[in-house]
Protein backbone atom coordinates (compact mmCIF):
# COMPACT_ATOMS: atom_id res chain seq x y z
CA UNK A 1 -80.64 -45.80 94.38
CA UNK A 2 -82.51 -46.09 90.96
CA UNK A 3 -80.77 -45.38 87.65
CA UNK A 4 -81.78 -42.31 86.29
CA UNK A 5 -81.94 -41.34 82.67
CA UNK A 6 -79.36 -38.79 83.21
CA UNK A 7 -76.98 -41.41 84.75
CA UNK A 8 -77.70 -44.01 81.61
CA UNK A 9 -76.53 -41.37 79.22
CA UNK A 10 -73.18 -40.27 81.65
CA UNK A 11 -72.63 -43.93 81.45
CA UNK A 12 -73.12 -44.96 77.73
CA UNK A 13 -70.66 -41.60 77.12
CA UNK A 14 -67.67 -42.89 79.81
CA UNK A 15 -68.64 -46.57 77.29
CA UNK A 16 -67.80 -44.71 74.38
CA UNK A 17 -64.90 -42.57 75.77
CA UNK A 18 -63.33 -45.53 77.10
CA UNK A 19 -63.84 -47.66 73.60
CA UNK A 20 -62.50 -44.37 71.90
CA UNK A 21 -59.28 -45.00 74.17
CA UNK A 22 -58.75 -48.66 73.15
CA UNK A 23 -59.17 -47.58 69.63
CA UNK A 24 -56.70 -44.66 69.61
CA UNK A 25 -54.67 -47.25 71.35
CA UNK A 26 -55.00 -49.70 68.73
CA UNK A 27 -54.51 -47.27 65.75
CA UNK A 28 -51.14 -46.08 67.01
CA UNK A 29 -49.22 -49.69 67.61
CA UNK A 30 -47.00 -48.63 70.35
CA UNK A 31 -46.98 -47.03 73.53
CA UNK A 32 -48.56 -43.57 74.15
CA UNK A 33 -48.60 -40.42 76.33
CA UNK A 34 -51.50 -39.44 78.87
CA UNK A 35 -51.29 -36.13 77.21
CA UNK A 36 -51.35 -37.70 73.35
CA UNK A 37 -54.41 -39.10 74.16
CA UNK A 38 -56.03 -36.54 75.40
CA UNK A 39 -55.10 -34.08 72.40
CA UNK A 40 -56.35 -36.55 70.00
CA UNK A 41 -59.36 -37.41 71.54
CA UNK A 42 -60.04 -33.91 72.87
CA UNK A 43 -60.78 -34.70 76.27
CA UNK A 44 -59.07 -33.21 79.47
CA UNK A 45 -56.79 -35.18 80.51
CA UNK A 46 -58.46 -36.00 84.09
CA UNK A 47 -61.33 -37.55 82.08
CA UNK A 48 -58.29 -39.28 80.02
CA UNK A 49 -56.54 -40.59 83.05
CA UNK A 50 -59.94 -42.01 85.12
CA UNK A 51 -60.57 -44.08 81.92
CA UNK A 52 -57.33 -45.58 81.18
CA UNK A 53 -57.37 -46.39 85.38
CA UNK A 54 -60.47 -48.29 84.58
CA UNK A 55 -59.23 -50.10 81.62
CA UNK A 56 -56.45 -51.22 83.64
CA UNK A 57 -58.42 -52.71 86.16
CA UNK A 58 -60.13 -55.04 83.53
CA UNK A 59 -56.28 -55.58 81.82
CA UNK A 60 -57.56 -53.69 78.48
CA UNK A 61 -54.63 -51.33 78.96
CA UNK A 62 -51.16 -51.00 80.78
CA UNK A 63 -48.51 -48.59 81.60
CA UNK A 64 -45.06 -49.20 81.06
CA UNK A 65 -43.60 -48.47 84.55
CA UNK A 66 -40.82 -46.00 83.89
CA UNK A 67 -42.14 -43.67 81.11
CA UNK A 68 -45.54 -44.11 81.96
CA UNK A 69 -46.66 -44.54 78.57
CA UNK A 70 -49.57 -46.53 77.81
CA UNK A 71 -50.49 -49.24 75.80
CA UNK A 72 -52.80 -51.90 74.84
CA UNK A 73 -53.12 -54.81 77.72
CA UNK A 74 -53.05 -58.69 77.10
CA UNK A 75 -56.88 -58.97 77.71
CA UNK A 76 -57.35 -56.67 74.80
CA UNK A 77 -55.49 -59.11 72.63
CA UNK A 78 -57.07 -61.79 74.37
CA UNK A 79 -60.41 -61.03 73.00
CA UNK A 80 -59.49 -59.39 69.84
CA UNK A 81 -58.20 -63.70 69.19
CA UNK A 82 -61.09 -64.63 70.35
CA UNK A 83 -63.21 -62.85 68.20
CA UNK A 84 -61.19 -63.65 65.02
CA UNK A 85 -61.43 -67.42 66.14
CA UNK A 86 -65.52 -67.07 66.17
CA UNK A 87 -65.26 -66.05 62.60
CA UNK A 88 -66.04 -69.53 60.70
CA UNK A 89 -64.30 -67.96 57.74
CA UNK A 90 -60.81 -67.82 59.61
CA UNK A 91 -60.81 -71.30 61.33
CA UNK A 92 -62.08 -72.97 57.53
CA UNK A 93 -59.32 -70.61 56.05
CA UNK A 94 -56.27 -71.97 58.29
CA UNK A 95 -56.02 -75.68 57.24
CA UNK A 96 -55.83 -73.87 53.34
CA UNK A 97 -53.55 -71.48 53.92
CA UNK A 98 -50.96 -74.06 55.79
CA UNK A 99 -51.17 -75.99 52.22
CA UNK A 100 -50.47 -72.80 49.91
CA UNK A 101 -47.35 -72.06 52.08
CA UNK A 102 -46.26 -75.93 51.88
CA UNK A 103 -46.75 -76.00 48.37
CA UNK A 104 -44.99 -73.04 46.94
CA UNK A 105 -43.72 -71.20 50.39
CA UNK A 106 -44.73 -67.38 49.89
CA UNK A 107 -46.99 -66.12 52.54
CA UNK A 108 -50.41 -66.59 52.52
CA UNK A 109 -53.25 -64.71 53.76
CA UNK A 110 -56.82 -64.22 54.31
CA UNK A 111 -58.47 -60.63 54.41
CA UNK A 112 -61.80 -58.99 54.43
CA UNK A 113 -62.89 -55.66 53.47
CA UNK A 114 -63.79 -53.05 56.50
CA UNK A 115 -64.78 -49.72 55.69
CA UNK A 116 -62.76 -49.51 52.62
CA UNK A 117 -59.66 -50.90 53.82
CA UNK A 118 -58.47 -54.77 53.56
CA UNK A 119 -57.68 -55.82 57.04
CA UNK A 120 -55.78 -59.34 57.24
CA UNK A 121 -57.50 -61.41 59.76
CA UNK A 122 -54.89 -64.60 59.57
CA UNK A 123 -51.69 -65.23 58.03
CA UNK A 124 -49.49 -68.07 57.47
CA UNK A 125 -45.58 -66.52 57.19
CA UNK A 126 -43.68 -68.64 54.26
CA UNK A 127 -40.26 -69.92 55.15
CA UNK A 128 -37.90 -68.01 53.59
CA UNK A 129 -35.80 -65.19 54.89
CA UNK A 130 -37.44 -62.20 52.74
CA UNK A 131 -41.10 -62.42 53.15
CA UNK A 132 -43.73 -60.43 52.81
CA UNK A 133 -45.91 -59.90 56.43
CA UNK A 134 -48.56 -58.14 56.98
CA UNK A 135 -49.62 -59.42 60.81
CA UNK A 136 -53.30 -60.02 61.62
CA UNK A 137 -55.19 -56.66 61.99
CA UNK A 138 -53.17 -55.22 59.71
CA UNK A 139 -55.13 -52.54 57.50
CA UNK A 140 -54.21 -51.87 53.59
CA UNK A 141 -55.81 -49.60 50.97
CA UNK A 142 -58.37 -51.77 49.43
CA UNK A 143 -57.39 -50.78 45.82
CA UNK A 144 -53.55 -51.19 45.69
CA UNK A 145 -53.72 -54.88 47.33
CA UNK A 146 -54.64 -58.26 45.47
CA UNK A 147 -56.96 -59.14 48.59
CA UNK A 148 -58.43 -55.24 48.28
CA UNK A 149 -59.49 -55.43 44.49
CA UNK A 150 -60.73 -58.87 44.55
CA UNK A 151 -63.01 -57.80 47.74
CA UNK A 152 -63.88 -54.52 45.87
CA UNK A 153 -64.68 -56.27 42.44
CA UNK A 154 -67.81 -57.73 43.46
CA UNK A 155 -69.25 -54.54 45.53
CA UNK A 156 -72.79 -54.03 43.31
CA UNK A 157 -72.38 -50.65 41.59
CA UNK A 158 -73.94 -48.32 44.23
CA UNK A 159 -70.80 -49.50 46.77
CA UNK A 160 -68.49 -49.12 44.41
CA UNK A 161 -69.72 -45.86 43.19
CA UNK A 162 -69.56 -44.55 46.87
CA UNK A 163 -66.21 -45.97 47.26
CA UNK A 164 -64.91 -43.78 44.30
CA UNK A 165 -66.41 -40.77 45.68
CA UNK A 166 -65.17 -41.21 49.66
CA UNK A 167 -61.59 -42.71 48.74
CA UNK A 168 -58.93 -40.51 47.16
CA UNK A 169 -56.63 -42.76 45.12
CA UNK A 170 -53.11 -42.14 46.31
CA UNK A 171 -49.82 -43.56 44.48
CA UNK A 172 -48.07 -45.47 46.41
CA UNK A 173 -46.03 -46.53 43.55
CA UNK A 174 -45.07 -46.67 39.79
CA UNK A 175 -47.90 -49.28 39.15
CA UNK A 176 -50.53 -48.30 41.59
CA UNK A 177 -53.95 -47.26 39.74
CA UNK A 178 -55.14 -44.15 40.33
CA UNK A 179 -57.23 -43.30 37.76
CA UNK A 180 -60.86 -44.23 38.73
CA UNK A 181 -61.92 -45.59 35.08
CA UNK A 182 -58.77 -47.86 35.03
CA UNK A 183 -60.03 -49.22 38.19
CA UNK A 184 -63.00 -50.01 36.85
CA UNK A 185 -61.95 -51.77 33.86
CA UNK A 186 -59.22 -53.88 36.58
CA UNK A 187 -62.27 -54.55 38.63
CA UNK A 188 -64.49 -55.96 35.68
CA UNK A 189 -61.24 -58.56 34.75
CA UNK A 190 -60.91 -59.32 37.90
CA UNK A 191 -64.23 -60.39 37.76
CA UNK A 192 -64.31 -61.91 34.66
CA UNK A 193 -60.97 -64.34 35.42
CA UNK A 194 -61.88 -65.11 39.07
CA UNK A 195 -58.75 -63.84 40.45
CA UNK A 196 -56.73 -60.40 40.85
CA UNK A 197 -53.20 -59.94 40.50
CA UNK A 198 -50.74 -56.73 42.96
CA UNK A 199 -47.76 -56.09 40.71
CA UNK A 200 -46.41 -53.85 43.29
CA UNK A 201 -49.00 -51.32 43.58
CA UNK A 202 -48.77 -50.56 47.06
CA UNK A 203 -45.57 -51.84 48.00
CA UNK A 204 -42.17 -51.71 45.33
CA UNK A 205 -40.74 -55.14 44.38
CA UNK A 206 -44.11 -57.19 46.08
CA UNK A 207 -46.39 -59.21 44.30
CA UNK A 208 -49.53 -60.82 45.04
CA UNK A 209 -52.70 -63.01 43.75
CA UNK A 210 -56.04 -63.32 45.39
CA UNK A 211 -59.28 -65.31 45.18
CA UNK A 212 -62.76 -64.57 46.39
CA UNK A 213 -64.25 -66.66 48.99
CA UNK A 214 -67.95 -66.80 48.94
CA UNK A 215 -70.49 -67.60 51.58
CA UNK A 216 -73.61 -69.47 51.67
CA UNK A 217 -75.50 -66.30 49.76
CA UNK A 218 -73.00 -66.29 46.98
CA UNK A 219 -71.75 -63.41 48.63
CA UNK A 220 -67.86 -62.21 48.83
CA UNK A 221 -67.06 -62.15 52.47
CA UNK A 222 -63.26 -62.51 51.99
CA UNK A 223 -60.01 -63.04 50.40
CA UNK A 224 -57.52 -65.51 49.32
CA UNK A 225 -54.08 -64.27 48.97
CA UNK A 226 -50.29 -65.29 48.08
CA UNK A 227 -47.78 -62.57 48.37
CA UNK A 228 -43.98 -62.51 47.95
CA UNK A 229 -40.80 -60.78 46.17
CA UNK A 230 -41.05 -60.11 42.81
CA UNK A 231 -37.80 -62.33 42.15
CA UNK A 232 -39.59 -65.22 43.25
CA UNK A 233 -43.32 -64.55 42.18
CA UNK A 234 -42.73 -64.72 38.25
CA UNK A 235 -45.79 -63.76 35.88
CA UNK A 236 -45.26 -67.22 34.93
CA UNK A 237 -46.04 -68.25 38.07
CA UNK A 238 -48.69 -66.17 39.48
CA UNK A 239 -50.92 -66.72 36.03
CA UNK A 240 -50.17 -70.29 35.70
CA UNK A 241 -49.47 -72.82 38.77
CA UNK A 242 -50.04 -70.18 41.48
CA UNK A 243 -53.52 -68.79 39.99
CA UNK A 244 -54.75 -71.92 39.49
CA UNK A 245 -54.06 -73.04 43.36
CA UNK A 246 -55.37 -69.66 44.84
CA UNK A 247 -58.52 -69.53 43.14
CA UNK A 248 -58.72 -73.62 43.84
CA UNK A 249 -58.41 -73.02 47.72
CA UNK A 250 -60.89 -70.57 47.56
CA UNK A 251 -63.46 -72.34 46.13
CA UNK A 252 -62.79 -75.03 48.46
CA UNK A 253 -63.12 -72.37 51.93
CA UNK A 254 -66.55 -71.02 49.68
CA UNK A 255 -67.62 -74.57 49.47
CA UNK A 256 -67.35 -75.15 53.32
CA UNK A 257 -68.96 -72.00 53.91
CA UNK A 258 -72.36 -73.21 51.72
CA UNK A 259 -71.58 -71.83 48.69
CA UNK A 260 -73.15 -73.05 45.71
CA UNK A 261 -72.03 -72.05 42.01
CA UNK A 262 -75.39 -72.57 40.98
């Protein structure tokens, strides 16, 4: 039977439905109701439950067996590792962030900026007890976050314009900025020393430095961080030893990616 162009379009919806599913999925980080999914998504919940059925076939999603809840499946996180791994960025990273954690053990991460938000794409935990985590995938507010401001610092003036006018600035704490000329001005330093520093703007009693890492284009494609308690992560520290490392490393991963100071 040939594939008519009413057919193509029925199918390329079900394609978005069901990727609407996984995302929903995704967003909420543990299990779900048929009928949650269908309220959020605003689709009846026959529509609902043929998708998920079909998304279990192909292990994207499974249902616990006694609640029937559902959740994301082991292929999903299959491939989401997968794609992280293609990223050049994240296997360069690794060998970098192993040797931050050695040398001072705090937790160190690499992020890029998505829509706004700083999502951590790898992570290396340090080895004491209280650490900060913030597990691959993991989405922040771009301007409360060491990783965030660096990554918004060097948006040209247009992006960063936008980004003033889309995202409200909430306080998440004492110290978090939330005036949109202070932001600026913490945006230009940044710039200016090659490194930003999270005196527990989204989080109380966390601290955190980050680099840029540049590509091939001289382009900011991600972030260097360390992050831990404010008891161990003195000023001191974070402007002298600490700075100096961070913004070392990722010069290094900017170097391996092509990048050329000049």
């Amino acid at each position: 039977m040939p594939v008519t162009r009413t057919s193509k379009a029925k199918g390329v919806q079900a394609v978005d439905r069901a990727l609407a599913i996984v995302e929903t999925l995704a967003r909420a980080g543990s299990p779900m109701m048929l009928s949650t999914i269908s309220a959020e998504l605003k689709l009846n919940i026959s529509t609902v439950h043929r998708l998920l059925n079909a998304l279990m076939t192909h292990g994207l999603v499974e249902q616990e067996p006694y609640q029937g809840r559902y959740r994301l499946g082991i292929k999903a996180f299959e491939i989401g590792n997968r794609a992280l791994y293609s990223l050049d960025i994240r296997a360069i990273a690794r060998p970098a962030l192993l040797q931050l954690v050695d040398d001072f053990n705090e937790t160190s991460n690499l992020a890029i900026l998505d829509k706004y938000e700083v999502v951590y794409i790898d992570q290396v935990e340090s080895g004491n007890i209280i650490k900060m985590l913030a597990r691959p995938g993991t989405r922040a507010p771009a301007y409360c976050t060491g990783a965030g401001k660096v990554l918004l610092a060097y948006l040209n003036e247009s992006q960063l314009n936008l980004f003033l006018q889309e995202v409200p600035l909430l306080p998440y704490t004492a110290t978090t900025i939330i005036d949109p000329l202070q932001l600026r001005e913490e945006l230009q330093q940044i710039r200016q020393q090659g490194f930003a520093l999270d005196h527990g703007e989204r989080e109380e009693g966390v601290r955190c430095i980050a680099a840029p890492v540049f590509n091939y284009e001289r382009k900011v494609i991600g972030a260097i961080s360390v992050s831990g308690p404010v008891n161990r992560m003195s000023a001191e520290l974070m402007r002298g030893k600490l700075a100096t490392a961070v913004v070392q490393v990722a010069l290094d991963i900017s170097r391996h990616l092509g990048y050329r100071s000049c």
